[in-house]
C-alpha atoms as a PDB file:
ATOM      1  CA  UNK A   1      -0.185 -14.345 -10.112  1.00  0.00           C
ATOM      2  CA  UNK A   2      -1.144 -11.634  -8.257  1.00  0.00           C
ATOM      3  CA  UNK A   3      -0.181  -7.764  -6.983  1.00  0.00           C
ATOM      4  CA  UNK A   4      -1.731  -6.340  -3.898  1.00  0.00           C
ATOM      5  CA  UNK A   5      -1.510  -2.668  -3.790  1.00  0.00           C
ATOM      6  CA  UNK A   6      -1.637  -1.025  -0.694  1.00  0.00           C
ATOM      7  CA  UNK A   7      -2.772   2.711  -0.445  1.00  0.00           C
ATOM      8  CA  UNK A   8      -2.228   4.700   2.668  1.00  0.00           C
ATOM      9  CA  UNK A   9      -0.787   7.282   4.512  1.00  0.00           C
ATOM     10  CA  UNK A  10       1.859   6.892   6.483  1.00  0.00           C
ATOM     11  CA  UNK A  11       0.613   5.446  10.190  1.00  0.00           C
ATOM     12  CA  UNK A  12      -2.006   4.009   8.676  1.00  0.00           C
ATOM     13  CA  UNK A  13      -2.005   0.102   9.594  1.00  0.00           C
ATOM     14  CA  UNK A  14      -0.561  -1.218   5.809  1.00  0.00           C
ATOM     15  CA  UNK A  15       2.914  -2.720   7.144  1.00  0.00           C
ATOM     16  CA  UNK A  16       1.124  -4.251   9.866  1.00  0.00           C
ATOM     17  CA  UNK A  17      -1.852  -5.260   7.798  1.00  0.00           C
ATOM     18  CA  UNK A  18       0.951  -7.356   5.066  1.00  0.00           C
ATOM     19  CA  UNK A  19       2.237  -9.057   8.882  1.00  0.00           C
ATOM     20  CA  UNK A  20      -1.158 -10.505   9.609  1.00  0.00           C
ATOM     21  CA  UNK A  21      -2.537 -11.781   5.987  1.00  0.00           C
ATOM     22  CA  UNK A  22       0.521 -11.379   3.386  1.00  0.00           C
ATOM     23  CA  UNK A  23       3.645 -12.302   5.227  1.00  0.00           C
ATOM     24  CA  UNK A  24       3.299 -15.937   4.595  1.00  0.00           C
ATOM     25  CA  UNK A  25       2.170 -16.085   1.004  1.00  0.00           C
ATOM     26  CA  UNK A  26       3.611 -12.627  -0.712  1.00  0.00           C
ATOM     27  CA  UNK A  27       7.321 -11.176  -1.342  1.00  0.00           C
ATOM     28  CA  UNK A  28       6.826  -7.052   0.018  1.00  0.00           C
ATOM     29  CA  UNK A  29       7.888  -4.485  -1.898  1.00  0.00           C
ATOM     30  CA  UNK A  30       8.518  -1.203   0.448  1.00  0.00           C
ATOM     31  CA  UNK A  31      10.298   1.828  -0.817  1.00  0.00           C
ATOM     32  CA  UNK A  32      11.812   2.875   2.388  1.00  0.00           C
ATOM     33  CA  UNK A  33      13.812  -0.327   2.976  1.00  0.00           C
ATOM     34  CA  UNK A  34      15.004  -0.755  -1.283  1.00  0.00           C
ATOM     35  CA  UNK A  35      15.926   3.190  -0.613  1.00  0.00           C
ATOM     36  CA  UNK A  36      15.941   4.209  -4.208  1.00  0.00           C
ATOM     37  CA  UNK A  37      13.331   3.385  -7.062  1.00  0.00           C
ATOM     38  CA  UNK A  38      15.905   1.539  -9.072  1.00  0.00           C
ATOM     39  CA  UNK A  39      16.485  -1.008  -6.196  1.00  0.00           C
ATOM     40  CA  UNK A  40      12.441  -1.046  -6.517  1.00  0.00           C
ATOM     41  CA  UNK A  41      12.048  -1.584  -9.676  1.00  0.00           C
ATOM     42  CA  UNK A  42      14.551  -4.029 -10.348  1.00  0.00           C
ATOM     43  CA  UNK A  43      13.090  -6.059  -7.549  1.00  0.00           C
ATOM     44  CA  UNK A  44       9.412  -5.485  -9.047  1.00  0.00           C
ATOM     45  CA  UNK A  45       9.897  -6.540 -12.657  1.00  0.00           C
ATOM     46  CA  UNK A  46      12.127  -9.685 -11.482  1.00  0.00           C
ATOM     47  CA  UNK A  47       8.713 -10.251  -9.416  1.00  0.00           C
ATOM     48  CA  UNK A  48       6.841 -10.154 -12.323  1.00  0.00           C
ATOM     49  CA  UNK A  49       8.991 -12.453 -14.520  1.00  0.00           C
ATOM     50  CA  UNK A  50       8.640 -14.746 -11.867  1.00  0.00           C
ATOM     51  CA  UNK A  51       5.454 -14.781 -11.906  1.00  0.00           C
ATOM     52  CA  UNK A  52       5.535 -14.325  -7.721  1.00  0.00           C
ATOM     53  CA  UNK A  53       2.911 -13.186  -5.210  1.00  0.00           C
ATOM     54  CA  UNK A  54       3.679  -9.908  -4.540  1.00  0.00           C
ATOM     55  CA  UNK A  55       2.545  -6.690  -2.053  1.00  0.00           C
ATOM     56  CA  UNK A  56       3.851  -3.297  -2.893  1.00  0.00           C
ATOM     57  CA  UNK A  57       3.881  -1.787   0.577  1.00  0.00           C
ATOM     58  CA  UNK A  58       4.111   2.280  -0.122  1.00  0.00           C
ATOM     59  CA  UNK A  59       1.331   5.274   0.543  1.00  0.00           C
ATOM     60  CA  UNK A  60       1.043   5.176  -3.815  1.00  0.00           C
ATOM     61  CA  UNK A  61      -1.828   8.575  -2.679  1.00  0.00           C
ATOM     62  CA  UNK A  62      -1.920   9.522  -6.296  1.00  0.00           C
ATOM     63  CA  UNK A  63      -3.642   7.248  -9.039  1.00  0.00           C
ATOM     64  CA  UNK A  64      -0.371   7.953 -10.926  1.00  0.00           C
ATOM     65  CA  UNK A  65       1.687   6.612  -8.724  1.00  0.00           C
ATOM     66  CA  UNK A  66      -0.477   3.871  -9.010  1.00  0.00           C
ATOM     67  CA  UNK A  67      -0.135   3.262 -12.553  1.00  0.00           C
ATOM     68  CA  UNK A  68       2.929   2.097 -13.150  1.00  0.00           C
ATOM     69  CA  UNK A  69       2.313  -0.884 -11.175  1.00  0.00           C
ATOM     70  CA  UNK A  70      -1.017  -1.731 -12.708  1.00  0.00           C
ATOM     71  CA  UNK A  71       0.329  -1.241 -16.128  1.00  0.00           C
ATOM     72  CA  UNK A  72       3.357  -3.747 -15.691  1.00  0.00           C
ATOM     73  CA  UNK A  73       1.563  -6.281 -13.768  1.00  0.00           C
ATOM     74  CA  UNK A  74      -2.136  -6.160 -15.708  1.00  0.00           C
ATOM     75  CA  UNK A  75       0.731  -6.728 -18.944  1.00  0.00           C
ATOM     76  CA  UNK A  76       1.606  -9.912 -17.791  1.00  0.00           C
ATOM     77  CA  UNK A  77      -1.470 -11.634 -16.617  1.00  0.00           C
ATOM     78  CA  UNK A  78      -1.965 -10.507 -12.917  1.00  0.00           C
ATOM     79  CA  UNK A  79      -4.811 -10.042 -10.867  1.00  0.00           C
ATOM     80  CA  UNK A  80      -4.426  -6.455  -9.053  1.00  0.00           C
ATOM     81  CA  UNK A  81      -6.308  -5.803  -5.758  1.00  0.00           C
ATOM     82  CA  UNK A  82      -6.187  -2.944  -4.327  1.00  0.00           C
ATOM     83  CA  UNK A  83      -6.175  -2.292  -0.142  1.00  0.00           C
ATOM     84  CA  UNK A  84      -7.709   1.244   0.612  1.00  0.00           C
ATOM     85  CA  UNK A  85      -6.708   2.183   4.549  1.00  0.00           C
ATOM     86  CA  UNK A  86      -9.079   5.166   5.143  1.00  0.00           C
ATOM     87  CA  UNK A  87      -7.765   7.428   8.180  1.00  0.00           C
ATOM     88  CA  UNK A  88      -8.563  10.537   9.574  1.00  0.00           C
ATOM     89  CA  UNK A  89      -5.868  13.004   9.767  1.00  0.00           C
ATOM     90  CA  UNK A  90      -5.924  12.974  13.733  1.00  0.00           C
ATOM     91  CA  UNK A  91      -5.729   9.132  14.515  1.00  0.00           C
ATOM     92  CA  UNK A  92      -3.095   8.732  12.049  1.00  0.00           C
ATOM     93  CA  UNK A  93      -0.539  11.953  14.011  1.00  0.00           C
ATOM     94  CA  UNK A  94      -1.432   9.991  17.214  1.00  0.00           C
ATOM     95  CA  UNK A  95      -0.379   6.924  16.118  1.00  0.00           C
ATOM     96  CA  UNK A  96       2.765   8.150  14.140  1.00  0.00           C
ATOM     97  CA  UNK A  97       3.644   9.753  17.405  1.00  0.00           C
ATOM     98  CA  UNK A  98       4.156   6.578  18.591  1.00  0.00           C
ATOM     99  CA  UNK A  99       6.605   5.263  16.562  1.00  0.00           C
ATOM    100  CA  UNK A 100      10.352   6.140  17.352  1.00  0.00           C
ATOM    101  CA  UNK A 101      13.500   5.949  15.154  1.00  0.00           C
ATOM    102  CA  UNK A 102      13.212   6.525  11.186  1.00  0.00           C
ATOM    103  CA  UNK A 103       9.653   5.379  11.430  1.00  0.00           C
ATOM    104  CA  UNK A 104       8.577   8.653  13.099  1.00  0.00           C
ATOM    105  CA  UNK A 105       7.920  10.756  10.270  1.00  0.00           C
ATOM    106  CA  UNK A 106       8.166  14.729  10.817  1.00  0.00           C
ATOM    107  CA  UNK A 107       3.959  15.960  10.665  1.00  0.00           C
ATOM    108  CA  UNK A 108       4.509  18.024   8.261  1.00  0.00           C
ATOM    109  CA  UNK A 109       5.713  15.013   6.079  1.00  0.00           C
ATOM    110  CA  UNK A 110       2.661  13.083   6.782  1.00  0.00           C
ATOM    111  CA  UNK A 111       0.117  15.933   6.507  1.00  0.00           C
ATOM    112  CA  UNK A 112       1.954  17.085   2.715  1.00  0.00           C
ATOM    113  CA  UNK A 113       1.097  12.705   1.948  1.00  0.00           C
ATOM    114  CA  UNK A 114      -2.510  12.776   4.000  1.00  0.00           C
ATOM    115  CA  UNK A 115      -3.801  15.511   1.703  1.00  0.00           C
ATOM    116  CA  UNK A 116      -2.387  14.589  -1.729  1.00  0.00           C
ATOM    117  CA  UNK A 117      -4.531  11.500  -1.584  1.00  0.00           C
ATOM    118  CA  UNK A 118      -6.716  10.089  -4.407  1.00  0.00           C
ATOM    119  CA  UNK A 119      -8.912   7.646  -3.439  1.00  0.00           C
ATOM    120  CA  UNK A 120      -8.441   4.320  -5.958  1.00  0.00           C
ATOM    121  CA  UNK A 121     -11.335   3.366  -7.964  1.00  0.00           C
ATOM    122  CA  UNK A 122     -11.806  -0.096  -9.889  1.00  0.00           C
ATOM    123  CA  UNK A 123     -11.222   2.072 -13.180  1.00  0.00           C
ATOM    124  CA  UNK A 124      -7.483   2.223 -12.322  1.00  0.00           C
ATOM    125  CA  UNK A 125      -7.588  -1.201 -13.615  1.00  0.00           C
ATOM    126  CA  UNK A 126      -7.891  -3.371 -10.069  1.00  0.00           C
ATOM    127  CA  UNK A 127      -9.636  -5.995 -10.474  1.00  0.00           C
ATOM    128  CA  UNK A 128     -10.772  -6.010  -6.669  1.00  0.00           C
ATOM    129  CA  UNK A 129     -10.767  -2.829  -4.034  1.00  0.00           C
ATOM    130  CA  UNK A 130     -11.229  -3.001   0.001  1.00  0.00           C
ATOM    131  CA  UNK A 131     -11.384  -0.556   2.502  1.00  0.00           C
ATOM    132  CA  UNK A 132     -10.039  -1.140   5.508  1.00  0.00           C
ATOM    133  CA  UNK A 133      -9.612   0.681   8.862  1.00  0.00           C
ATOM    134  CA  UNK A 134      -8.156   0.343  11.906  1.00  0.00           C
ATOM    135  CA  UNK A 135      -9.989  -0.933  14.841  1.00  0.00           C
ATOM    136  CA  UNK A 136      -8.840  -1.556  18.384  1.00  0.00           C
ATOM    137  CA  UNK A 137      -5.968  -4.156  19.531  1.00  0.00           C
ATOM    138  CA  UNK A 138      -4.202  -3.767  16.470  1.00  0.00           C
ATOM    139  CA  UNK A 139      -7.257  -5.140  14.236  1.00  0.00           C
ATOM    140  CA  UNK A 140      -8.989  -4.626  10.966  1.00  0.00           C
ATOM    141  CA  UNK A 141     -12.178  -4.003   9.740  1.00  0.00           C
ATOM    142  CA  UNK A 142     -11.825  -4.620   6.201  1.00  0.00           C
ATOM    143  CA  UNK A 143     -15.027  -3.760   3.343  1.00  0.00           C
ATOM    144  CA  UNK A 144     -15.211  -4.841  -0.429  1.00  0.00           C
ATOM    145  CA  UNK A 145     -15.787  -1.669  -2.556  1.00  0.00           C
ATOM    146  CA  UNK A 146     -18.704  -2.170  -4.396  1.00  0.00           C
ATOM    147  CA  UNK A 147     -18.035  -2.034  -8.344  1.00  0.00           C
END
């Protein structure tokens, strides 16, 4: 039993990230496709009962946004890992700029999320954190925080 929590802004690599190394083995939780937190949390705690692998794929910038997934799934026996993607403000305009459609979001949306960020720490209650960045061609460079 397990909960991966991703924390990033938007642009930052974390859908793509779940497509190379989660898609196969976790059920992905993302706020903008459930569209309301109810949808999400009805979907989370039947996850949980279920006892199934799961990613919740949102920025979560604020260690109390955080919380309420640690809480609920540290309640019921799971491990919780945590998946840091560090960004620089710049790198993550350019490659928002990229997108098209709904995924574009408006700068000032993703500058208001890039600076309300709290960096997790293991006393949040993971049990593991990584750092991971962007490199090149789509990859990852991915670092275990020490404890």
């Amino acid at each position: 039993m397990q909960l991966i929590l991703f924390t990033g802004v938007q642009a930052s690599g974390k859908s793509t990230f779940y497509q190379h190394y989660f898609y196969h083995t976790h059920l992905r939780i993302n706020l903008d496709m459930l569209k309301t937190r109810h949808r999400e949390n009805m979907i989370f705690e039947a996850a949980l009962a279920s006892k199934t692998k799961i990613v919740i794929d949102n920025t979560n910038m604020r260690q109390i946004d955080r919380a309420r997934y640690i809480q609920r799934a540290k309640a019921v026996g799971f491990q919780v890992i945590s998946y840091y993607f560090e960004t620089d403000l710049d790198s993550t305009l350019q490659r928002n700029a990229q997108r098209s459609g709904k995924a574009n979001i408006p700068e000032k949306g993703v500058k208001a999320t890039f600076y309300k960020l709290e960096i997790p720490k293991i006393s949040e209650g993971f049990d593991t954190l990584f750092k991971v960045k962007l490199i090149p061609n789509d990859g990852f460079a991915i670092q275990p925080v020490d404890l």
